[in-house]
N, C-alpha and C. Protein backbone atom coordinates (compact mmCIF):
# COMPACT_ATOMS: atom_id res chain seq x y z
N UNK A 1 6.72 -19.13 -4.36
CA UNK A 1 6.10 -19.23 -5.68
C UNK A 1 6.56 -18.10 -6.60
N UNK A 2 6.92 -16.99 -6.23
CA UNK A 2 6.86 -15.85 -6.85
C UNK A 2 8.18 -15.66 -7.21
N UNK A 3 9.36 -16.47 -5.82
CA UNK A 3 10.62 -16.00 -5.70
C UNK A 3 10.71 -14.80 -5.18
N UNK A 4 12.46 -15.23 -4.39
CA UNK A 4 12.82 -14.12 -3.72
C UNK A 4 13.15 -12.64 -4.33
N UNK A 5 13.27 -13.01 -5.51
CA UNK A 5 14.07 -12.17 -7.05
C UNK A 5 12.47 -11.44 -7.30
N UNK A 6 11.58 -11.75 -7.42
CA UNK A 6 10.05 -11.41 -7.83
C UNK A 6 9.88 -12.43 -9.42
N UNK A 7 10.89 -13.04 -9.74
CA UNK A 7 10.94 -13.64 -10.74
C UNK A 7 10.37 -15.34 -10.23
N UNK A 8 8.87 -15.67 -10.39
CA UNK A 8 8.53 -16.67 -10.82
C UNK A 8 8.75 -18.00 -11.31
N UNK A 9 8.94 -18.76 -10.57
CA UNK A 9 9.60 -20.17 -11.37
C UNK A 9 8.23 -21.06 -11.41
N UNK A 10 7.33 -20.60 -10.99
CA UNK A 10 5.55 -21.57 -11.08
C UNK A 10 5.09 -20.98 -12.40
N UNK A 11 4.58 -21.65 -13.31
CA UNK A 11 4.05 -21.00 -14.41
C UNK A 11 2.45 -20.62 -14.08
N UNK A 12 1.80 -21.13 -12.76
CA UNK A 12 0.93 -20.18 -12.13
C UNK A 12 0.57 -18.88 -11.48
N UNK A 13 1.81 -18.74 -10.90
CA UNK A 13 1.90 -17.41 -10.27
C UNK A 13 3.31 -16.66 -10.66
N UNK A 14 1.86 -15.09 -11.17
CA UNK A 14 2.84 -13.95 -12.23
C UNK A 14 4.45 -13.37 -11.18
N UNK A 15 5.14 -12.96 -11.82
CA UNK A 15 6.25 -11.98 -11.46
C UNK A 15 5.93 -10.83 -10.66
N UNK A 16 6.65 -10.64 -9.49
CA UNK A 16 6.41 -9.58 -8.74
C UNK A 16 6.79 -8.14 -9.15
N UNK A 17 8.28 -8.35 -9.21
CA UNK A 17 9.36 -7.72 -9.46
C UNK A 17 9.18 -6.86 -10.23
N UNK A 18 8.97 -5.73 -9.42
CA UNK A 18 9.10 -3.83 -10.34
C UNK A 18 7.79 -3.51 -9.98
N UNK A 19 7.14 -4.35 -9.49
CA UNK A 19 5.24 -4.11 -9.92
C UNK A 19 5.23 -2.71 -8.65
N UNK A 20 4.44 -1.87 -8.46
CA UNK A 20 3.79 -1.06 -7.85
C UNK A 20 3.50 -1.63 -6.40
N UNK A 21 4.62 -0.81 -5.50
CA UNK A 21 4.05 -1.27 -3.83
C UNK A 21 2.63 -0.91 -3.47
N UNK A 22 2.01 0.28 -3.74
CA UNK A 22 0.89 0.23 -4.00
C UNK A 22 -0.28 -0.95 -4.18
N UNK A 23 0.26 -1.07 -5.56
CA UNK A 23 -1.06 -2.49 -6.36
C UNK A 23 -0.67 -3.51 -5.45
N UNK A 24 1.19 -3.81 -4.78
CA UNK A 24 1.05 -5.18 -4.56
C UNK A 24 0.54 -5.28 -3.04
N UNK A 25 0.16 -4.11 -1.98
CA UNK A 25 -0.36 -3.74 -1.19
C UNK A 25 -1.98 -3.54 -1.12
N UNK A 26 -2.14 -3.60 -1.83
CA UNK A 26 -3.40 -3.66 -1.77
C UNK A 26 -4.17 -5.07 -2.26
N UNK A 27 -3.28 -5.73 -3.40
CA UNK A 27 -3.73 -6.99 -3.88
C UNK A 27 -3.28 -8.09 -2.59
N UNK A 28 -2.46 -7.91 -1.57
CA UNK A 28 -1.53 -8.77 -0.38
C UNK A 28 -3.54 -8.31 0.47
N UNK A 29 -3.85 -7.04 0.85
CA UNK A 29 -4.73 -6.54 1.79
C UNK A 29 -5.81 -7.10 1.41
N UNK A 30 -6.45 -7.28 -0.06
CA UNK A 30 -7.83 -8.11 -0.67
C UNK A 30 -7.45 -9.25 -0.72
N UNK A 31 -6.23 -10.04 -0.73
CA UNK A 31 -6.41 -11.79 -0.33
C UNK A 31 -6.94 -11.72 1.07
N UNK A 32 -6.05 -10.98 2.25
CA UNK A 32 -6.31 -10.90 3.62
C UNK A 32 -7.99 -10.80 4.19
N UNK A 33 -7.90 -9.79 3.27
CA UNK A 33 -9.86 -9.68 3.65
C UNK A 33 -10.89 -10.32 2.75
N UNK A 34 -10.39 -11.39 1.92
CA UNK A 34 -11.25 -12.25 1.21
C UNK A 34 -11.84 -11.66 0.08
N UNK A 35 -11.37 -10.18 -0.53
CA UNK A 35 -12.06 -9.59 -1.29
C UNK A 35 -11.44 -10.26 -2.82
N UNK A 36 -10.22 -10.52 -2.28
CA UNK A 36 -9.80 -11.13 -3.46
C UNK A 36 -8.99 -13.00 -3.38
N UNK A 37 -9.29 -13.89 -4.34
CA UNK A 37 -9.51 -15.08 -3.85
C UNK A 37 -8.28 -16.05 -4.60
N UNK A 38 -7.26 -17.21 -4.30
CA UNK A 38 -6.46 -17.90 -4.52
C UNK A 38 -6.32 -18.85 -3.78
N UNK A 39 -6.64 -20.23 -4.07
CA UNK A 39 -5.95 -21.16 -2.77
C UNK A 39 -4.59 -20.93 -2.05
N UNK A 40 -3.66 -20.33 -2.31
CA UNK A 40 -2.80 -20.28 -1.99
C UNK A 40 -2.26 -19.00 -1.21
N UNK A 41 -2.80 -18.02 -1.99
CA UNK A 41 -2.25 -16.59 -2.19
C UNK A 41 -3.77 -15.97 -0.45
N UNK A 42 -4.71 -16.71 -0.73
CA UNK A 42 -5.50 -16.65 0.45
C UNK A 42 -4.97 -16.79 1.83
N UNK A 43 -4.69 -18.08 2.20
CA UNK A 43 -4.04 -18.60 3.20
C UNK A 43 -2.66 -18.31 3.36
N UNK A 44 -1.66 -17.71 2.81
CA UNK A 44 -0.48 -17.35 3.00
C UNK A 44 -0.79 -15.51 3.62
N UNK A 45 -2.03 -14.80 3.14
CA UNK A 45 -2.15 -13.67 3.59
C UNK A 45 -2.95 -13.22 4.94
N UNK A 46 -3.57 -14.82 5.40
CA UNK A 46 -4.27 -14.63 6.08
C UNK A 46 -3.53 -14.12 7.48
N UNK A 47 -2.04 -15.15 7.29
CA UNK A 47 -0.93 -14.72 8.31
C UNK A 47 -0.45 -13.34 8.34
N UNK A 48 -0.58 -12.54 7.31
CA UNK A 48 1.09 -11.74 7.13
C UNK A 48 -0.07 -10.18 8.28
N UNK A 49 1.12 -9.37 8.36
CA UNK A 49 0.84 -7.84 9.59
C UNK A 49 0.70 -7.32 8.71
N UNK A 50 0.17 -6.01 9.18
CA UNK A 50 0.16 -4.66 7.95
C UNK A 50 1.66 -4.86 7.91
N UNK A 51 2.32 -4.51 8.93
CA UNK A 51 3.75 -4.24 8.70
C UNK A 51 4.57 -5.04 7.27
N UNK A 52 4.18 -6.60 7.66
CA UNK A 52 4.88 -7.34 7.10
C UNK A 52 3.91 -7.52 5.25
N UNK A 53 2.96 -7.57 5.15
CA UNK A 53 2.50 -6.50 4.21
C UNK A 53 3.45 -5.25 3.36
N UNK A 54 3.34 -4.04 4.39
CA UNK A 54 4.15 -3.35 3.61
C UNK A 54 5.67 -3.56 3.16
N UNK A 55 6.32 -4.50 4.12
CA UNK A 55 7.81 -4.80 3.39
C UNK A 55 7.81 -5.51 2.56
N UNK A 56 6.75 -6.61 2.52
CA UNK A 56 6.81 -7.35 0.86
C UNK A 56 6.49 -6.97 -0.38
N UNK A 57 5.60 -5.89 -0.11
CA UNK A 57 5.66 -4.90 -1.12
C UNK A 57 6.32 -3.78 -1.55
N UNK A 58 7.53 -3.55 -0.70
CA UNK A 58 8.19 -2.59 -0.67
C UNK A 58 9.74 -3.12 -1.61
N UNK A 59 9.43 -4.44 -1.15
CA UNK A 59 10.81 -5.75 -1.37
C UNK A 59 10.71 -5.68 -2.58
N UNK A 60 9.43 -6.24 -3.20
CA UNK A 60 9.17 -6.37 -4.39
C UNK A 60 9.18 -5.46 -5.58
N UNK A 61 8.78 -4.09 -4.68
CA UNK A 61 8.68 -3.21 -5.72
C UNK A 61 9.93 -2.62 -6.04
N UNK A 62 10.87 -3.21 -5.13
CA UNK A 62 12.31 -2.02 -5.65
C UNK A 62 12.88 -2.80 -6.53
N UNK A 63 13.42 -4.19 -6.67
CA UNK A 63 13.64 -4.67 -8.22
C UNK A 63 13.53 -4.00 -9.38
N UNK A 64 14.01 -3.42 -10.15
CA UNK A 64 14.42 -2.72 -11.19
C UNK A 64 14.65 -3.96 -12.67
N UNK A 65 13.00 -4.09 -13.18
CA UNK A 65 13.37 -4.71 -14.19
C UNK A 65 13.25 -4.42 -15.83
N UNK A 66 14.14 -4.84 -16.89
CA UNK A 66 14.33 -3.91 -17.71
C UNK A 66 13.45 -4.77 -18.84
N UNK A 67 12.85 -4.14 -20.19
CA UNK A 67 12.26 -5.15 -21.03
C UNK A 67 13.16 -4.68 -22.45
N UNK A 68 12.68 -5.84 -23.33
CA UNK A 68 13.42 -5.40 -24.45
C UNK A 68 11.99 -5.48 -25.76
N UNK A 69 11.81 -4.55 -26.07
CA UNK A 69 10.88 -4.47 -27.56
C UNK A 69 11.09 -6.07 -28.50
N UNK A 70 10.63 -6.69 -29.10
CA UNK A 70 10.52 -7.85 -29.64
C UNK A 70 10.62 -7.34 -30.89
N UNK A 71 12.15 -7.70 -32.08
CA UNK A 71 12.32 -7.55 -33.04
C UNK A 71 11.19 -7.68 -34.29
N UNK A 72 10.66 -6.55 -34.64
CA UNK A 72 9.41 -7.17 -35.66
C UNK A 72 10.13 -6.64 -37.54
């Protein structure tokens, strides 16, 4: 859903890519423990290890993405 890139092709579920291993470690740990809730994003965390946890957030967070200011 998210992509391997962290770039999103579901217009439901946001972009990973650049975000904070941190936030995305802890938001992966509150689907796991039900603190935080998604049909999808629930049951896909219910599987994952701490381990495997921390590499998807580690994956995600190293993407380097750049923005551009919107001509006003």
């Amino acid at each position: 859903c998210h992509g391997k890139d962290g770039l999103s092709r579901d217009p439901e579920a946001p972009n990973l890519a650049g975000l904070s291993a941190l936030y995305l470690e802890k938001a992966l740990l509150d689907y796991k423990k039900g603190m935080r809730q998604d049909r999808r994003m629930s049951l896909i965390a219910q599987a994952l290890s701490k381990e495997q946890i921390q590499d998807l957030a580690a994956w995600y967070a190293a993407f380097e993405v750049s923005v551009k200011a919107p001509d006003i």
